[in-house]
C-alpha atoms as a PDB file:
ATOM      1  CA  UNK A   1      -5.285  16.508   7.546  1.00  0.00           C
ATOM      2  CA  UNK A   2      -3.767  13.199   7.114  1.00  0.00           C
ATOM      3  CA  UNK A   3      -5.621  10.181   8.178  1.00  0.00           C
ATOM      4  CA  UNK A   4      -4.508   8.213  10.695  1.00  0.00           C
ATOM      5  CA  UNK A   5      -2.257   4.600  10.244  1.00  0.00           C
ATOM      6  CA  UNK A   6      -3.290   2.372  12.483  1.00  0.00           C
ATOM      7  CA  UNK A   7      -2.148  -1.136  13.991  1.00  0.00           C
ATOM      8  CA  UNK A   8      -3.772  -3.149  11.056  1.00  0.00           C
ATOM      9  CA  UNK A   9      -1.165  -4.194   8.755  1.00  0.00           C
ATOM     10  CA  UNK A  10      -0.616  -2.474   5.375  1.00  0.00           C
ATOM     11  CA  UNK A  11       1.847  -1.950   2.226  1.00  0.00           C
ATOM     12  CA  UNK A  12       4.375   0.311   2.514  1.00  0.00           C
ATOM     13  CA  UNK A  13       6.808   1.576  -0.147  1.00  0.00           C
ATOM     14  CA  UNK A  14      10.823   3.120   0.299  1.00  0.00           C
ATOM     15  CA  UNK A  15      10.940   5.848  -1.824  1.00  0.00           C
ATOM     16  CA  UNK A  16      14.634   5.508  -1.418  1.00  0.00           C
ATOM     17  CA  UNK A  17      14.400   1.844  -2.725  1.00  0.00           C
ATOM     18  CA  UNK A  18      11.629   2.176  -5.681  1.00  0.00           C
ATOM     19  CA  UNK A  19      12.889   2.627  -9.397  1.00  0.00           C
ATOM     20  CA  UNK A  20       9.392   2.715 -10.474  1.00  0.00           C
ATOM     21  CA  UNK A  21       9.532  -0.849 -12.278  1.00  0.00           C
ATOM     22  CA  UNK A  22       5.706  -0.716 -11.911  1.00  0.00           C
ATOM     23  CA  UNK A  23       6.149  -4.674 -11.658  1.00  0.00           C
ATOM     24  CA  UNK A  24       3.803  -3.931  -8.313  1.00  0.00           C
ATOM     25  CA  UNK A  25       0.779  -2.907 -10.717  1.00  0.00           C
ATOM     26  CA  UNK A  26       1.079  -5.764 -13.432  1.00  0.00           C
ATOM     27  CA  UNK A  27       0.817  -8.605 -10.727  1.00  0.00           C
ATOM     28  CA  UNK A  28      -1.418  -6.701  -8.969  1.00  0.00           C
ATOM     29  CA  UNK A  29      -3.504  -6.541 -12.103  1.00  0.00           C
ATOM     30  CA  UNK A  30      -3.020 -10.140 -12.654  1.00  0.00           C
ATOM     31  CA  UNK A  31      -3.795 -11.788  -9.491  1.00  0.00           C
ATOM     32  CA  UNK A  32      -6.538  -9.602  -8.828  1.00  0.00           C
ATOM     33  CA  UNK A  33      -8.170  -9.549 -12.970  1.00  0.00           C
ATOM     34  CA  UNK A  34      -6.322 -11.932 -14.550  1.00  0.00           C
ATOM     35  CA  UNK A  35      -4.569  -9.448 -17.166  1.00  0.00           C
ATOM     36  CA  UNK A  36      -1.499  -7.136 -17.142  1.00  0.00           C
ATOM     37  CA  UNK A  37      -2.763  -3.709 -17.524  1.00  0.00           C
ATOM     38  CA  UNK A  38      -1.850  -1.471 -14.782  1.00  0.00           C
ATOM     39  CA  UNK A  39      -4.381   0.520 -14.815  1.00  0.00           C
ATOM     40  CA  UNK A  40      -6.623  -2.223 -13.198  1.00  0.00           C
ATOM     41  CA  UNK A  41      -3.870  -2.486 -10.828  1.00  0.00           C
ATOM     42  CA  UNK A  42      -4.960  -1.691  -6.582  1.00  0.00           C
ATOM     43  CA  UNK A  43      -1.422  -0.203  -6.124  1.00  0.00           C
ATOM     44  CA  UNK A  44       0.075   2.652  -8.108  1.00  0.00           C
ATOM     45  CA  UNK A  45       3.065   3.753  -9.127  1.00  0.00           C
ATOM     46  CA  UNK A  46       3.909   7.004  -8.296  1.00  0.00           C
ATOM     47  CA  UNK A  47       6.201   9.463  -9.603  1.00  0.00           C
ATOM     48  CA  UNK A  48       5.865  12.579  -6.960  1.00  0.00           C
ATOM     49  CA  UNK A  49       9.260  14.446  -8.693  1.00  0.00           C
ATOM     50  CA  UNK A  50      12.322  13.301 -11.643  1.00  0.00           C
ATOM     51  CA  UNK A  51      13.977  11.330  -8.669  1.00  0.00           C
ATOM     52  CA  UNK A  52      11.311  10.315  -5.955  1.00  0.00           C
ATOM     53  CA  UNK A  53       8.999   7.309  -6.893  1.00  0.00           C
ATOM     54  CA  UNK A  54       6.786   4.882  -4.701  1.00  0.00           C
ATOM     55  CA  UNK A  55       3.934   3.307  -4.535  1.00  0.00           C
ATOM     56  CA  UNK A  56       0.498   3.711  -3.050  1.00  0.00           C
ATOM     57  CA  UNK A  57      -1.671   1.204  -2.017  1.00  0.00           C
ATOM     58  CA  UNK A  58      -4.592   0.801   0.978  1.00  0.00           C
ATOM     59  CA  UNK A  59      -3.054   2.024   4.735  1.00  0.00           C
ATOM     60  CA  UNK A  60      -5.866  -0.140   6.345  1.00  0.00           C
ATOM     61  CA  UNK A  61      -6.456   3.350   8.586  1.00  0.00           C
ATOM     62  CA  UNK A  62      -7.853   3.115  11.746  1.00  0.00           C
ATOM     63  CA  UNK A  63     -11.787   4.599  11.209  1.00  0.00           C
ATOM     64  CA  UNK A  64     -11.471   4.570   8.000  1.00  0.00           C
ATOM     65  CA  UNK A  65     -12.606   7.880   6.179  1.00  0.00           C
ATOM     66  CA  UNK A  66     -14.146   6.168   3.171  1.00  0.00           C
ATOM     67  CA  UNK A  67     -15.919   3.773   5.234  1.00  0.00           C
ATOM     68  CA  UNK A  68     -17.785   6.815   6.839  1.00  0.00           C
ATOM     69  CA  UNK A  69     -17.942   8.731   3.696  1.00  0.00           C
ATOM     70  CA  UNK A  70     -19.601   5.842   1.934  1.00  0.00           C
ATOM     71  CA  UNK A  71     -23.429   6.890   1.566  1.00  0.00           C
ATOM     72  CA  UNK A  72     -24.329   3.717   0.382  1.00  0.00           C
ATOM     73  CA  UNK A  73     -22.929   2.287   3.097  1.00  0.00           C
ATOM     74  CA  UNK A  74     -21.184  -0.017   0.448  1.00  0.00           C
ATOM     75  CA  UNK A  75     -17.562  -0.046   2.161  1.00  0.00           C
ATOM     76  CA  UNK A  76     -17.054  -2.375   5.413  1.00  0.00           C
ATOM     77  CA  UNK A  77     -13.644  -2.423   7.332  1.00  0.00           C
ATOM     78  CA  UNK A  78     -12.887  -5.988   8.742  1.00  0.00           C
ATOM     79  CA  UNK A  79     -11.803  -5.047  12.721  1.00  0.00           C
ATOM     80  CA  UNK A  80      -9.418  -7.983  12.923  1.00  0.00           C
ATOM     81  CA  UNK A  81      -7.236  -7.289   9.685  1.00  0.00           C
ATOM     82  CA  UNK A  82      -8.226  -3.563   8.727  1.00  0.00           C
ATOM     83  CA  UNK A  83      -9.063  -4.786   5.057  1.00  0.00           C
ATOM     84  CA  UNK A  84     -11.132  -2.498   3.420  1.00  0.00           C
ATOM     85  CA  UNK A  85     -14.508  -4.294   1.676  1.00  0.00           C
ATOM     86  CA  UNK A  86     -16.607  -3.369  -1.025  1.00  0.00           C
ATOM     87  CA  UNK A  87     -20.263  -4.598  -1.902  1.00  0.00           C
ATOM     88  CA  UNK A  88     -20.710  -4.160  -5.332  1.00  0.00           C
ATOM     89  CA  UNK A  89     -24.449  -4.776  -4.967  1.00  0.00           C
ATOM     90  CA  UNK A  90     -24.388  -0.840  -2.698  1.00  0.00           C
ATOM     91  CA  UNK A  91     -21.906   0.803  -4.758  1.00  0.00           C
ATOM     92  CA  UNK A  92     -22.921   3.423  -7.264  1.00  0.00           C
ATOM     93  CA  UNK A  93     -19.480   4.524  -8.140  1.00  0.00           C
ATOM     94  CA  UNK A  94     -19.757   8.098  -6.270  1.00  0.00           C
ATOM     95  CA  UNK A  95     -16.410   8.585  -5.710  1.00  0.00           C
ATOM     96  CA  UNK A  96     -16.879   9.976  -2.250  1.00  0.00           C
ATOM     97  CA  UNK A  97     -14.389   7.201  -0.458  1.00  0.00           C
ATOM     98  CA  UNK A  98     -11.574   8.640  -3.073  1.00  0.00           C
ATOM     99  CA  UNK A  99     -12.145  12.220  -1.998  1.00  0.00           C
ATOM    100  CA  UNK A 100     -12.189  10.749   1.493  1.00  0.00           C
ATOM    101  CA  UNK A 101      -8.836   8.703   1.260  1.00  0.00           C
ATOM    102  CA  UNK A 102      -5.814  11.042   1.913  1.00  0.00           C
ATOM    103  CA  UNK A 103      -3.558   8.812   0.610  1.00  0.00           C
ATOM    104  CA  UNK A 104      -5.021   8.366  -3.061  1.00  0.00           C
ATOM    105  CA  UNK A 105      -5.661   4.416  -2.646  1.00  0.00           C
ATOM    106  CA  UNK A 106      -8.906   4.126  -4.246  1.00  0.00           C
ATOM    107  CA  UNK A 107     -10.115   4.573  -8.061  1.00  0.00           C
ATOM    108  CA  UNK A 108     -13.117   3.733 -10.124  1.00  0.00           C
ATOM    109  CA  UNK A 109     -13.290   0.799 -12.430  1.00  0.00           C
ATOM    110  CA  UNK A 110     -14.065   2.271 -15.489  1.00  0.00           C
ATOM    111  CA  UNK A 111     -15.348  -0.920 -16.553  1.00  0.00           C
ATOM    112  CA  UNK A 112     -17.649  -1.732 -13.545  1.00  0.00           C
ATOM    113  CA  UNK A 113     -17.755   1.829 -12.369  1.00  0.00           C
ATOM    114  CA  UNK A 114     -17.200   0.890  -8.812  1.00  0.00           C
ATOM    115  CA  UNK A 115     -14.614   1.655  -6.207  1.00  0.00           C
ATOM    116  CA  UNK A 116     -11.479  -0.205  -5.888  1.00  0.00           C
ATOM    117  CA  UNK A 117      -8.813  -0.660  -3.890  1.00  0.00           C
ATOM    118  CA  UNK A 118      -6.261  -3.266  -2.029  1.00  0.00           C
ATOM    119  CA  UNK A 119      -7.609  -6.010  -0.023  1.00  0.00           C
ATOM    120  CA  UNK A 120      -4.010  -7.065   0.711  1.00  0.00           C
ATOM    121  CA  UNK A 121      -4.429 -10.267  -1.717  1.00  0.00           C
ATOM    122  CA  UNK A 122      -6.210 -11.778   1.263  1.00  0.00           C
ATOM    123  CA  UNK A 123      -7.432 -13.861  -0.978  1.00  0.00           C
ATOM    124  CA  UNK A 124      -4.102 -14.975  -2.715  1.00  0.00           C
ATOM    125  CA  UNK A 125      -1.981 -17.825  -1.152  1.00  0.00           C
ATOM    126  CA  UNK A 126       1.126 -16.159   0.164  1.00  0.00           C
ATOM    127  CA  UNK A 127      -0.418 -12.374   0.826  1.00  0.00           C
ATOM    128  CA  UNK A 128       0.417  -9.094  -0.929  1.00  0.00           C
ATOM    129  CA  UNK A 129       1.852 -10.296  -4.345  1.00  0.00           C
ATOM    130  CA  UNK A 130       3.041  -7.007  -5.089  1.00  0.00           C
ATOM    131  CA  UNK A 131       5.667  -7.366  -2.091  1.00  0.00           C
ATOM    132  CA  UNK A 132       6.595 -10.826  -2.695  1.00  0.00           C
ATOM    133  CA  UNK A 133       7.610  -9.647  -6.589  1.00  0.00           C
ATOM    134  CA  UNK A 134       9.568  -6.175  -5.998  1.00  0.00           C
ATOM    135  CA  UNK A 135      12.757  -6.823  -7.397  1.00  0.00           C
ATOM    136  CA  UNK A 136      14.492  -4.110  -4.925  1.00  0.00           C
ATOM    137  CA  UNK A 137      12.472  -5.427  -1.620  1.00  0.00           C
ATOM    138  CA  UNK A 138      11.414  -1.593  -1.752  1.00  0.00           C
ATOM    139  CA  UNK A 139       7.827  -2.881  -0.879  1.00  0.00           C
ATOM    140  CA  UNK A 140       7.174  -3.975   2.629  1.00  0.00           C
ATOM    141  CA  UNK A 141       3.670  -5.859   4.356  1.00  0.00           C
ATOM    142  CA  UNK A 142       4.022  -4.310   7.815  1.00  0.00           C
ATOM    143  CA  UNK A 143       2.141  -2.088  10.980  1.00  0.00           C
ATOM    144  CA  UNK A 144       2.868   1.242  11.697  1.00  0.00           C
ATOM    145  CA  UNK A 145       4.517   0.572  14.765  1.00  0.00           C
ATOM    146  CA  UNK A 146       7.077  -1.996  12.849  1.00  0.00           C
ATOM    147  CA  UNK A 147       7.701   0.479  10.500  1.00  0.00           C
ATOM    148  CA  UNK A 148       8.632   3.052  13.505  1.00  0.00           C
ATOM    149  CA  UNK A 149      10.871   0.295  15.482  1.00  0.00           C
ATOM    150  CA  UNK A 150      12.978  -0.349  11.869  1.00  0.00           C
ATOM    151  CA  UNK A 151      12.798   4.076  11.602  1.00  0.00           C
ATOM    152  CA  UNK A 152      14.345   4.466  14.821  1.00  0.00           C
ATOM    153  CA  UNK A 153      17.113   1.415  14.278  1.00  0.00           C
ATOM    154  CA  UNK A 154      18.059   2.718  11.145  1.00  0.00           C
ATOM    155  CA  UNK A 155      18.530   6.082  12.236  1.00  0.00           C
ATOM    156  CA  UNK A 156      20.112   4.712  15.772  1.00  0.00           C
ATOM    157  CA  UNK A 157      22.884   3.104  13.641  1.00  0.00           C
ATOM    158  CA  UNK A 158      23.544   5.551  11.037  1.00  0.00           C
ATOM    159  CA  UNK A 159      24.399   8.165  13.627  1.00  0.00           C
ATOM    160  CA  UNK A 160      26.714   5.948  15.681  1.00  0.00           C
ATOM    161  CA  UNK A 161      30.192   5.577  14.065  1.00  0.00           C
ATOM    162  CA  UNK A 162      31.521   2.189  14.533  1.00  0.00           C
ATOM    163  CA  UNK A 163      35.020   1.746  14.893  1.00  0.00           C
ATOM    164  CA  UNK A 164      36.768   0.052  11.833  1.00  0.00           C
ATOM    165  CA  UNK A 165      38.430  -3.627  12.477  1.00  0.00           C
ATOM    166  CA  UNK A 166      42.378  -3.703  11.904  1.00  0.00           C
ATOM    167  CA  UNK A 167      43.583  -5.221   9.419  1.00  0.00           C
ATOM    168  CA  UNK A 168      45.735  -8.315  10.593  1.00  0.00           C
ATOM    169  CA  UNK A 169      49.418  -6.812   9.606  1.00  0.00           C
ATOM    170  CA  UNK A 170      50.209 -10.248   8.444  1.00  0.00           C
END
């Protein structure tokens, strides 16, 4: 069973616009450790088949499962923005919050050996800097219900048939 979105804001990759640049993970890696590695990246590139890439990162769900899985009580979710928040201080690097996420947003730090995930650069000037870098604008900072609304007028337009202009015979 997939978790549930919710109204909190989160990243959102097009498949159909992704070519798996993996430019998301190396500034993600940078703003958030100060070096490009992409394996310290919160968002990952994902190749599901040869032609269908996109990206992962935090959905900001509404009750967050790894928030209740946490037995440590280590992960917090803010109720205004949905952000996800880790104490390091309660987190013994279980895993549990990964086998709770559905959407495979969280890994361990092999370095730290605790959880991480996106926090949306809340802390960055100028939000997610994965979205603000995509070179194909195949990464988008939206709510579920935007992301519906631009669904439905996408689909809305590419089933109505417009009729062409004439050309001036001129």
């Amino acid at each position: 069973m997939v978790a549930s979105t919710s109204k909190f804001k989160y990243i959102v990759c097009d498949p159909e616009l992704c070519i798996g640049c993996q430019l998301c993970e190396y500034v993600c890696s940078y703003t958030k450790t100060g070096e490009f590695n992409s394996y310290r990246s919160r968002i990952r590139t994902v190749r599901v088949d040869e032609v269908l890439i996109t990206a992962v990162a935090c959905r900001t769900c509404e009750n967050a499962p790894c928030v209740a899985a946490c037995t440590r009580n280590a992960l917090t979710q803010d109720p205004e923005s949905g952000i996800i928040r880790i104490d390091p201080a309660k987190c013994d690097g279980c895993a549990w919050c990964i086998e709770a996420c559905d959407f495979g947003a969280i890994t361990i730090n092999h370095q730290t050996k605790l959880a991480e995930f996106c926090n949306q650069c809340e802390d960055v000037e100028g939000g997610p800097q994965c979205v603000l870098i995509c070179p194909k604008d195949a990464l988008e900072y939206t709510t579920p219900d935007q992301r519906s609304q631009r669904t439905r007028r996408k689909l809305v337009e590419s089933s109505i048939e417009f009729p062409q202009k004439a050309k001036d015979p001129r």
